[in-house]
PDB file of N, CA and C in Angstrom:
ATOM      1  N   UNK A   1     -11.016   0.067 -57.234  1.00  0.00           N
ATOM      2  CA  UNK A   1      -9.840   0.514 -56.512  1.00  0.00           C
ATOM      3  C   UNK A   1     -10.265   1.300 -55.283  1.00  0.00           C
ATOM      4  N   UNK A   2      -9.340   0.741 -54.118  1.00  0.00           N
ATOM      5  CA  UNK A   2     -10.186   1.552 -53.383  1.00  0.00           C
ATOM      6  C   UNK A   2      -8.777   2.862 -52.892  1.00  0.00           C
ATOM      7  N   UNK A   3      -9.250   4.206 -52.736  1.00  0.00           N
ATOM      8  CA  UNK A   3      -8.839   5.167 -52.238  1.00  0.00           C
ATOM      9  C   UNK A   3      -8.474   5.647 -50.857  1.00  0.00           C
ATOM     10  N   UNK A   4      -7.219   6.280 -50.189  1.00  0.00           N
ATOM     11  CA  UNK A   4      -7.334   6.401 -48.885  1.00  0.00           C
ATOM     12  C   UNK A   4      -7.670   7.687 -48.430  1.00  0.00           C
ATOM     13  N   UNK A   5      -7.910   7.864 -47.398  1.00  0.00           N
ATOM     14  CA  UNK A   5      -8.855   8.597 -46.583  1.00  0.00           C
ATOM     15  C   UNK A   5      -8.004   9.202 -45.359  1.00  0.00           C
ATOM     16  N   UNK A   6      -7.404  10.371 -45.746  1.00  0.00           N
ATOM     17  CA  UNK A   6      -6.590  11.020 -44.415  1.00  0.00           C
ATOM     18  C   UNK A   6      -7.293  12.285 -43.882  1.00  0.00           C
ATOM     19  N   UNK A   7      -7.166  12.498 -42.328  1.00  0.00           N
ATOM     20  CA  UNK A   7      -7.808  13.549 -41.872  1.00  0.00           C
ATOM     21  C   UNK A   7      -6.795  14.186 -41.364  1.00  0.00           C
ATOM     22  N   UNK A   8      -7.204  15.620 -41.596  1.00  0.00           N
ATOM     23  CA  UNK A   8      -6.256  16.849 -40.829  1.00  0.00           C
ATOM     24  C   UNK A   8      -6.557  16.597 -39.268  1.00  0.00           C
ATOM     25  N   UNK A   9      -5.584  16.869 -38.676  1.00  0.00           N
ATOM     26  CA  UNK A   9      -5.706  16.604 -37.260  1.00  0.00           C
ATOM     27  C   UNK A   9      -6.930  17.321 -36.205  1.00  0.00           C
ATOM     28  N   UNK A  10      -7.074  18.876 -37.035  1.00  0.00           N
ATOM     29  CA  UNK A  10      -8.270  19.195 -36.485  1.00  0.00           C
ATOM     30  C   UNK A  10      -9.248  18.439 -36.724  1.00  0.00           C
ATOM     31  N   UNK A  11      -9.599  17.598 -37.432  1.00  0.00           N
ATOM     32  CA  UNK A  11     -10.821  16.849 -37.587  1.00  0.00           C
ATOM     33  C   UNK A  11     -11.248  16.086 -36.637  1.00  0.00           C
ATOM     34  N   UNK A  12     -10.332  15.638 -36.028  1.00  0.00           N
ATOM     35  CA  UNK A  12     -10.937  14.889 -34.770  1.00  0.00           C
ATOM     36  C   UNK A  12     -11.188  15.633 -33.918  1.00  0.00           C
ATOM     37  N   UNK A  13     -10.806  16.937 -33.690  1.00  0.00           N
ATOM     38  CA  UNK A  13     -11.637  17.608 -32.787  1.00  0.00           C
ATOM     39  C   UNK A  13     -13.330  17.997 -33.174  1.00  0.00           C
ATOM     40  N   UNK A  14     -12.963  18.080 -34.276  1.00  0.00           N
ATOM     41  CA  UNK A  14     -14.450  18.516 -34.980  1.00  0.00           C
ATOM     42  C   UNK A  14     -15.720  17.267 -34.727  1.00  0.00           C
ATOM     43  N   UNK A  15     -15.192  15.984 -35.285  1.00  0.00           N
ATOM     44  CA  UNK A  15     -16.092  14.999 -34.284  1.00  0.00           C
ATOM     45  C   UNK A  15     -16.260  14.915 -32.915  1.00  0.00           C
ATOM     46  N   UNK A  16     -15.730  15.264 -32.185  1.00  0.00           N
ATOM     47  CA  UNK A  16     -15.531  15.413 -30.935  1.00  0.00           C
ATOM     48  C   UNK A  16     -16.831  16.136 -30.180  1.00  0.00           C
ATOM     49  N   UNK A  17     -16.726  16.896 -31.169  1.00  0.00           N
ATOM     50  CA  UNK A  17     -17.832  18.446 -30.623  1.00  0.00           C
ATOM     51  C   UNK A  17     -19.395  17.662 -31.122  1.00  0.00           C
ATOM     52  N   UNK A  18     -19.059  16.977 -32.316  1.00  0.00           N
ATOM     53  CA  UNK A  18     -20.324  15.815 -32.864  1.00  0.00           C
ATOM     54  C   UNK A  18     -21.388  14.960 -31.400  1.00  0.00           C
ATOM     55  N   UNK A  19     -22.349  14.948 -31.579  1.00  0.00           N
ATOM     56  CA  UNK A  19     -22.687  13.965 -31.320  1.00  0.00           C
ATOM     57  C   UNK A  19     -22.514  12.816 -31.733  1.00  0.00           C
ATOM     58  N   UNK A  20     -22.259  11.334 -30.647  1.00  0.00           N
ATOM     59  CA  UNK A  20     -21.735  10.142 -31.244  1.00  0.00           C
ATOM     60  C   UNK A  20     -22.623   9.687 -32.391  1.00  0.00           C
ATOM     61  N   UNK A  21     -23.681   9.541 -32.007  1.00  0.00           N
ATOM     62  CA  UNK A  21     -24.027   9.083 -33.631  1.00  0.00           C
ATOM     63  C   UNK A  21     -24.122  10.045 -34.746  1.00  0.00           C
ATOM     64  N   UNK A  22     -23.932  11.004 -34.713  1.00  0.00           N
ATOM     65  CA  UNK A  22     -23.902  11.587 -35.677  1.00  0.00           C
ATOM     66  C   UNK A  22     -22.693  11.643 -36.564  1.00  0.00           C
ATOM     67  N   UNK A  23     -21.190  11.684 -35.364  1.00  0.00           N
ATOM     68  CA  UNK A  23     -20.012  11.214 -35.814  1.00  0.00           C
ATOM     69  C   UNK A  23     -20.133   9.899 -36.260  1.00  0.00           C
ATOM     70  N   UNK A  24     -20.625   8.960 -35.773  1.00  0.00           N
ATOM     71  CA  UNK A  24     -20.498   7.634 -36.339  1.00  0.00           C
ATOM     72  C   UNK A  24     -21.338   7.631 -38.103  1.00  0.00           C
ATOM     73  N   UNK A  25     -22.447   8.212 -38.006  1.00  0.00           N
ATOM     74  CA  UNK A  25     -22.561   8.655 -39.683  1.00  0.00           C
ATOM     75  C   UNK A  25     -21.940   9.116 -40.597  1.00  0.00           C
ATOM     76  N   UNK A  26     -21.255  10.096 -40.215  1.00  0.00           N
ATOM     77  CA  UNK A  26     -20.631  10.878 -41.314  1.00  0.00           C
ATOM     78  C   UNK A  26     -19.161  10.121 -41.556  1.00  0.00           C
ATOM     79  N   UNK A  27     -18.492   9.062 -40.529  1.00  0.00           N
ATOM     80  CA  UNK A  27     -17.822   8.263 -40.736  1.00  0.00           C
ATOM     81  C   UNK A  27     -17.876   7.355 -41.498  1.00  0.00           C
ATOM     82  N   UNK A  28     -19.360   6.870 -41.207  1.00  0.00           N
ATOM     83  CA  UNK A  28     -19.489   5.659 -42.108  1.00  0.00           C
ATOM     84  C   UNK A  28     -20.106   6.394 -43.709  1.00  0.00           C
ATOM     85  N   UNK A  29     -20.224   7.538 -43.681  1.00  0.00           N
ATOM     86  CA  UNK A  29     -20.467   7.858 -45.623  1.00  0.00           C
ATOM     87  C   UNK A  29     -19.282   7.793 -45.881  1.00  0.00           C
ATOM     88  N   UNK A  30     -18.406   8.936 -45.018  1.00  0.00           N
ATOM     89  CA  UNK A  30     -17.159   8.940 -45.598  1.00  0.00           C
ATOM     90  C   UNK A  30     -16.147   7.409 -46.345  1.00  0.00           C
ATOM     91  N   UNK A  31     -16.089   6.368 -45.245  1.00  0.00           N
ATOM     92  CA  UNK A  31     -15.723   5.430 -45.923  1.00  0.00           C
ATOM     93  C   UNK A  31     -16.816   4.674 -47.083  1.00  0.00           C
ATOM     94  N   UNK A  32     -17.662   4.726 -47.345  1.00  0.00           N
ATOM     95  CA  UNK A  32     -18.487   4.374 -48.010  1.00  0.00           C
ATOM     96  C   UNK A  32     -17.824   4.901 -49.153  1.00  0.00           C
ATOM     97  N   UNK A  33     -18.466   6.209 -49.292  1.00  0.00           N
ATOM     98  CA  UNK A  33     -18.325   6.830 -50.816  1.00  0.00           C
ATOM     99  C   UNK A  33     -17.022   7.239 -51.276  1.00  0.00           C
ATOM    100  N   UNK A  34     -16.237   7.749 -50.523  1.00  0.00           N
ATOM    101  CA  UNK A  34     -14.955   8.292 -50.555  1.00  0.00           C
ATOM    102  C   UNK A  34     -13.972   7.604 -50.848  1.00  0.00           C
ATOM    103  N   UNK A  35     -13.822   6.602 -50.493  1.00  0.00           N
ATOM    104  CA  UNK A  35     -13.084   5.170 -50.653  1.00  0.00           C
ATOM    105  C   UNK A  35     -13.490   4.858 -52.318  1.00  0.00           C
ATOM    106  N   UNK A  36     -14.483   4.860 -52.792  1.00  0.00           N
ATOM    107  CA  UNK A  36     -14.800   4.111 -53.970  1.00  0.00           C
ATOM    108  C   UNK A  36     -14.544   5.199 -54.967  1.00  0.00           C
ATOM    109  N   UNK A  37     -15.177   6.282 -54.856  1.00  0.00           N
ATOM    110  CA  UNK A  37     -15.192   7.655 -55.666  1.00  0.00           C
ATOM    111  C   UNK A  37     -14.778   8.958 -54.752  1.00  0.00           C
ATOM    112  N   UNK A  38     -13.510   9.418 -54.929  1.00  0.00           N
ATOM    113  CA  UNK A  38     -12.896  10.838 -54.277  1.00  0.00           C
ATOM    114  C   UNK A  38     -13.594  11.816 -54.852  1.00  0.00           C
ATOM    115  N   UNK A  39     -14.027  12.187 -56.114  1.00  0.00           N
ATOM    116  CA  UNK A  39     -15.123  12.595 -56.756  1.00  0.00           C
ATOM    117  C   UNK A  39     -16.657  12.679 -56.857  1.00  0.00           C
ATOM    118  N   UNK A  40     -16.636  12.078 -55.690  1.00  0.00           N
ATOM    119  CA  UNK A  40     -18.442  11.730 -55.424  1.00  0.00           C
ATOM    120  C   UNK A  40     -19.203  13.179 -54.645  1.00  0.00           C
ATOM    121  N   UNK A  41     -18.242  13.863 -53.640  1.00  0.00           N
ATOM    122  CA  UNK A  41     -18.288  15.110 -53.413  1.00  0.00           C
ATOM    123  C   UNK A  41     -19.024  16.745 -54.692  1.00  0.00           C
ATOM    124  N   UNK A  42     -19.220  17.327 -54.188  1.00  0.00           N
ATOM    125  CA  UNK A  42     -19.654  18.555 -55.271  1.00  0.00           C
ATOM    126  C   UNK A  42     -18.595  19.695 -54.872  1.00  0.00           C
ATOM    127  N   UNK A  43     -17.860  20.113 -56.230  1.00  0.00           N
ATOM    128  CA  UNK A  43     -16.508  20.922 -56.112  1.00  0.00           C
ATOM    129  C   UNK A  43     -17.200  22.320 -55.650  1.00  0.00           C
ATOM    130  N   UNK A  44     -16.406  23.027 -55.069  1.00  0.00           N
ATOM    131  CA  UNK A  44     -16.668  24.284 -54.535  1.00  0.00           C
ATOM    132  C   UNK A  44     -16.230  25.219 -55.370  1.00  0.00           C
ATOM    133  N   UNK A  45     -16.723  26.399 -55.452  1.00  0.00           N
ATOM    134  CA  UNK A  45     -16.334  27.864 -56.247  1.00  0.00           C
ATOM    135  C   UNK A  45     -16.207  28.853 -55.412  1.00  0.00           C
ATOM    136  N   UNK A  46     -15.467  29.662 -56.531  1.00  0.00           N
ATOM    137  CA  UNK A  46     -14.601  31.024 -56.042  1.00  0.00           C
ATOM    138  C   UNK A  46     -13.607  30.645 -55.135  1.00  0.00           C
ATOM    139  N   UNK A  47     -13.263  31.455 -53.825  1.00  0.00           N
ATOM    140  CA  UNK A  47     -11.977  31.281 -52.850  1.00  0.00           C
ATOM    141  C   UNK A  47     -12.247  29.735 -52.214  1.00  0.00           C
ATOM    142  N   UNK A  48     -13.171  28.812 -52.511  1.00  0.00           N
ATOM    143  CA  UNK A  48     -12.601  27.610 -52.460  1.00  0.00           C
ATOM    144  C   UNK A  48     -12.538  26.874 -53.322  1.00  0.00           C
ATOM    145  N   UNK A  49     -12.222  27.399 -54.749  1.00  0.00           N
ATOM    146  CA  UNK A  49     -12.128  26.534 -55.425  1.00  0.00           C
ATOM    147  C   UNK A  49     -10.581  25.202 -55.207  1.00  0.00           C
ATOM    148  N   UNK A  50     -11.078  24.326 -55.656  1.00  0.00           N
ATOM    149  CA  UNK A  50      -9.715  23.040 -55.265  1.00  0.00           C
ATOM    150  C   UNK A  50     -10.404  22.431 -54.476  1.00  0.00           C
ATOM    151  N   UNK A  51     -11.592  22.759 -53.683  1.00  0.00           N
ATOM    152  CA  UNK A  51     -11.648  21.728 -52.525  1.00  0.00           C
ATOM    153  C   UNK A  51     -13.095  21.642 -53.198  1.00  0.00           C
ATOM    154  N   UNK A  52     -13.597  20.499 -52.514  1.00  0.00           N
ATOM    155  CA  UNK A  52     -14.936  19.723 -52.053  1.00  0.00           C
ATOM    156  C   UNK A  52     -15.543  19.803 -50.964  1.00  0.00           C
ATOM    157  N   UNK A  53     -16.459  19.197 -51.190  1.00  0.00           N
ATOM    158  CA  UNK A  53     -17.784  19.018 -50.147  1.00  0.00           C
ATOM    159  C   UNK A  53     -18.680  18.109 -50.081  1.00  0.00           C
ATOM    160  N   UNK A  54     -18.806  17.313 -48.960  1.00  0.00           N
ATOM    161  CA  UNK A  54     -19.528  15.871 -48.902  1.00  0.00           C
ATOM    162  C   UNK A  54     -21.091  16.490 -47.869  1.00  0.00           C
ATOM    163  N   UNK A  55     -22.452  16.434 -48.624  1.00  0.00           N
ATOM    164  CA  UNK A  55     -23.626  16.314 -48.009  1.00  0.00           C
ATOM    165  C   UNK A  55     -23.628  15.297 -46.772  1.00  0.00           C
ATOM    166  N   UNK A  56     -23.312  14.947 -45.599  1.00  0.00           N
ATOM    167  CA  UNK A  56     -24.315  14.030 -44.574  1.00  0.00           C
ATOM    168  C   UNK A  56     -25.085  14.820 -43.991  1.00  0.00           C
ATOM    169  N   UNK A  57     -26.690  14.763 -44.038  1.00  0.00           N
ATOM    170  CA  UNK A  57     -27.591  15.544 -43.181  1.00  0.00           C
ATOM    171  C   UNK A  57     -26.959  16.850 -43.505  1.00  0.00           C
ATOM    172  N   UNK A  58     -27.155  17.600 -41.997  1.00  0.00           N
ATOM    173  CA  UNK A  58     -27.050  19.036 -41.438  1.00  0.00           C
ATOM    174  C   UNK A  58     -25.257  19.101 -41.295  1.00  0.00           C
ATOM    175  N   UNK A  59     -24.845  18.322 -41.754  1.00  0.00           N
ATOM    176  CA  UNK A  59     -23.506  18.143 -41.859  1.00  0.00           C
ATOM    177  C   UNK A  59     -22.332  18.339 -43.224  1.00  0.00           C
ATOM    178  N   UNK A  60     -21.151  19.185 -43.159  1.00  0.00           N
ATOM    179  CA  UNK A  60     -20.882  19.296 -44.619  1.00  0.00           C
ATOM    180  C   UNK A  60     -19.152  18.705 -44.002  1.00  0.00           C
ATOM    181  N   UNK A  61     -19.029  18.082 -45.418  1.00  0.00           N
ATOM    182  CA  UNK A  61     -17.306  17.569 -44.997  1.00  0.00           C
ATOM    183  C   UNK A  61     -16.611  18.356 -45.609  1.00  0.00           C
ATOM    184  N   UNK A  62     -15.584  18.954 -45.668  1.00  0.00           N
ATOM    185  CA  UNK A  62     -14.842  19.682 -46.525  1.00  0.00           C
ATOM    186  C   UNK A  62     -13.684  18.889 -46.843  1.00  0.00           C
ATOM    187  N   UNK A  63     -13.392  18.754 -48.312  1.00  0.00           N
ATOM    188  CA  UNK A  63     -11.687  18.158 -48.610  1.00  0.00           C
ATOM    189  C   UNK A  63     -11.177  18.366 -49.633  1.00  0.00           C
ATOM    190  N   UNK A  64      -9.839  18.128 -49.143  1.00  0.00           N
ATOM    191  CA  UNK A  64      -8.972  18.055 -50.843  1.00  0.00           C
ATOM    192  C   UNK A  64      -8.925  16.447 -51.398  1.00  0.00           C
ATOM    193  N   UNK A  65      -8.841  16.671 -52.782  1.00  0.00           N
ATOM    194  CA  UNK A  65      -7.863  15.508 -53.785  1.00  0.00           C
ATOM    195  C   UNK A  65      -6.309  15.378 -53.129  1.00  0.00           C
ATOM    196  N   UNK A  66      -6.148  13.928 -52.840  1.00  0.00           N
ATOM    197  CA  UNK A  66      -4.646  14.161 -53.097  1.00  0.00           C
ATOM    198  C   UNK A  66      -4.177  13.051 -54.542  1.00  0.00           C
ATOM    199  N   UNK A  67      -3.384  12.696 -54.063  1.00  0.00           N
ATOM    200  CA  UNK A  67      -2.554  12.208 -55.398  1.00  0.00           C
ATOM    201  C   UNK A  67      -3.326  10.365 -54.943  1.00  0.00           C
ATOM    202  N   UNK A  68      -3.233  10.046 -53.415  1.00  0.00           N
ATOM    203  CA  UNK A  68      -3.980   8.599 -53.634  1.00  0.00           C
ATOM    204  C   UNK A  68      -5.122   8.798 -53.003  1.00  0.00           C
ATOM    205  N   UNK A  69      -6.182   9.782 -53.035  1.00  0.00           N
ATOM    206  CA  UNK A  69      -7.520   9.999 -52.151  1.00  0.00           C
ATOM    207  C   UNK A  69      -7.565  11.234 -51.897  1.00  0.00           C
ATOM    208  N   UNK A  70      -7.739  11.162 -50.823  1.00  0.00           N
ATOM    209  CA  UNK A  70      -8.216  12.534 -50.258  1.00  0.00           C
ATOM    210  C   UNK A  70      -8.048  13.315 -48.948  1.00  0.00           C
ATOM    211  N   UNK A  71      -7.561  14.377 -48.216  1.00  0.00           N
ATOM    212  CA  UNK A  71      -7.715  14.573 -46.852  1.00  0.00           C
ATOM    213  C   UNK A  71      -8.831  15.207 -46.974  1.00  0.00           C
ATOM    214  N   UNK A  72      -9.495  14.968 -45.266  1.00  0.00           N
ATOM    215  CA  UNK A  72     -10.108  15.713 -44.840  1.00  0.00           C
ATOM    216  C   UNK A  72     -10.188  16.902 -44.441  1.00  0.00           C
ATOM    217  N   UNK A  73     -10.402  17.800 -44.861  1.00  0.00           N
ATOM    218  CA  UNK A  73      -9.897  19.014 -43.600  1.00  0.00           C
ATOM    219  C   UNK A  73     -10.817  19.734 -42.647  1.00  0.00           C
ATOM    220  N   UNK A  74     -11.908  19.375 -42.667  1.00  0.00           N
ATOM    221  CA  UNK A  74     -13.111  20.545 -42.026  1.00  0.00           C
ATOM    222  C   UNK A  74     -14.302  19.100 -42.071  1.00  0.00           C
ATOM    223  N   UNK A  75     -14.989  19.113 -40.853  1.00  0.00           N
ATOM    224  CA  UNK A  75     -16.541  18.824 -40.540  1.00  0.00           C
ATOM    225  C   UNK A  75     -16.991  19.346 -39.661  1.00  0.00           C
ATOM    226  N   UNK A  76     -18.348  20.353 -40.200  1.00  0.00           N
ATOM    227  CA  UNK A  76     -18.766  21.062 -39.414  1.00  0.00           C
ATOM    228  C   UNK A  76     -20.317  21.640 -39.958  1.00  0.00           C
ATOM    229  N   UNK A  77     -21.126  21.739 -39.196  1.00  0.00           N
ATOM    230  CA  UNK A  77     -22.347  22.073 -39.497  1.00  0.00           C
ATOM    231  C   UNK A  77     -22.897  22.843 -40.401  1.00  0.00           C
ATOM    232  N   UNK A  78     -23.682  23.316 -41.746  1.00  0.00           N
ATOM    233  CA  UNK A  78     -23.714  23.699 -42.891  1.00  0.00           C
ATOM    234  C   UNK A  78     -24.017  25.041 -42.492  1.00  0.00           C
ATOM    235  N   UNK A  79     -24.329  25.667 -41.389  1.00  0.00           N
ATOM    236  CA  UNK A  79     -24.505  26.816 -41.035  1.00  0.00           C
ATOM    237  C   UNK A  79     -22.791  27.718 -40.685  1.00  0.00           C
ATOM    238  N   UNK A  80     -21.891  26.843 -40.089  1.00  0.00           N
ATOM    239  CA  UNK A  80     -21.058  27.197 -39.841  1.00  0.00           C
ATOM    240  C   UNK A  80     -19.639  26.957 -40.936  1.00  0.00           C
ATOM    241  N   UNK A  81     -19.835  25.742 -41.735  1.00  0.00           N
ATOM    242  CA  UNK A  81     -18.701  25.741 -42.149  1.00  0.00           C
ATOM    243  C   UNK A  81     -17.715  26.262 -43.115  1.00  0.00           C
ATOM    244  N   UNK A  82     -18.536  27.462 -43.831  1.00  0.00           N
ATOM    245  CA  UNK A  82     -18.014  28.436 -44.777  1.00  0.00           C
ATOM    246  C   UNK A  82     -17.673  29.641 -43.919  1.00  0.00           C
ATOM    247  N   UNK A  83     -17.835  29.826 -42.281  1.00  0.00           N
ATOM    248  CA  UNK A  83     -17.140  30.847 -41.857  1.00  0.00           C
ATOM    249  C   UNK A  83     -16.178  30.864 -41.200  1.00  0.00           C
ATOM    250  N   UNK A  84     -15.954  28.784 -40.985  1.00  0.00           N
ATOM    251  CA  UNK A  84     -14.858  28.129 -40.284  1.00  0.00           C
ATOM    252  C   UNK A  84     -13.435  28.360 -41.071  1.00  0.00           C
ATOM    253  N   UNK A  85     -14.054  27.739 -42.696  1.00  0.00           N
ATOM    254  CA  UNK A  85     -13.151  28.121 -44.022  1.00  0.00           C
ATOM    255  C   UNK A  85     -12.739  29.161 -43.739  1.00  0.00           C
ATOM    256  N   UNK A  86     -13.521  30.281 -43.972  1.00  0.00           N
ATOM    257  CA  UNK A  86     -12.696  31.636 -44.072  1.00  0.00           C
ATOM    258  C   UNK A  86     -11.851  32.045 -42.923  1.00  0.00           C
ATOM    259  N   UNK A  87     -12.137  31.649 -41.791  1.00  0.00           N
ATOM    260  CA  UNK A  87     -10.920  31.991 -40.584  1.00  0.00           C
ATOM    261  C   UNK A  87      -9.565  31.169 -41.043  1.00  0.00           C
ATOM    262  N   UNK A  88     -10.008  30.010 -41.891  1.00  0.00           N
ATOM    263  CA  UNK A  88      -8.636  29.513 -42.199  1.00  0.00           C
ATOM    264  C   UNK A  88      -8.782  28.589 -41.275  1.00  0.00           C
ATOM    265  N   UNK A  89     -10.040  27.362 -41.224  1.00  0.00           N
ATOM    266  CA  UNK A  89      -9.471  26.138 -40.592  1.00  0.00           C
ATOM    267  C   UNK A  89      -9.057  25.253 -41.440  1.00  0.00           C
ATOM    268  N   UNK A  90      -8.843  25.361 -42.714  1.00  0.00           N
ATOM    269  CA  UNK A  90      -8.599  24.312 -43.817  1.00  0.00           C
ATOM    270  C   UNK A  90      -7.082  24.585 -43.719  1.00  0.00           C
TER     271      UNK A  90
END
């Protein structure tokens, strides 16, 4: 079965700031794995618990479950993206 794949609107800004191939990677895991398993991600703890997190490289995806997949809400560099969270870009 395959699963759909919605992004919060900030997300395209967040590729944006990407280099193209690097956006073009983390695109192509995302439909890869995400599509097949919404669960393929590693769940987050404490004040994020509910959401996920997808490994590409130096790159972390952040998302929720929904009821048919998943949104996206956050891609952003593993240095930055737990202080993006906490300002409340999710």
């Amino acid at each position: 079965m395959a699963y759909s794949i919605q992004y919060k609107r900030s997300v395209a800004k967040d590729l944006k700031n990407l280099e193209k191939a690097n956006a073009k990677r983390i695109l192509d895991k995302l439909e890869r794995e995400l599509k097949k398993d919404p669960d393929s991600g590693e769940q987050l703890k404490g004040k994020f618990s509910g959401l996920s997190r997808l490994h590409v490289g130096d790159y972390r995806v952040i998302y929720t479950r929904t009821k048919d997949g998943v949104l996206v809400l956050l891609i952003s560099h593993r240095k930055d993206v737990y202080r993006e969270l906490e300002r409340g870009a999710h």
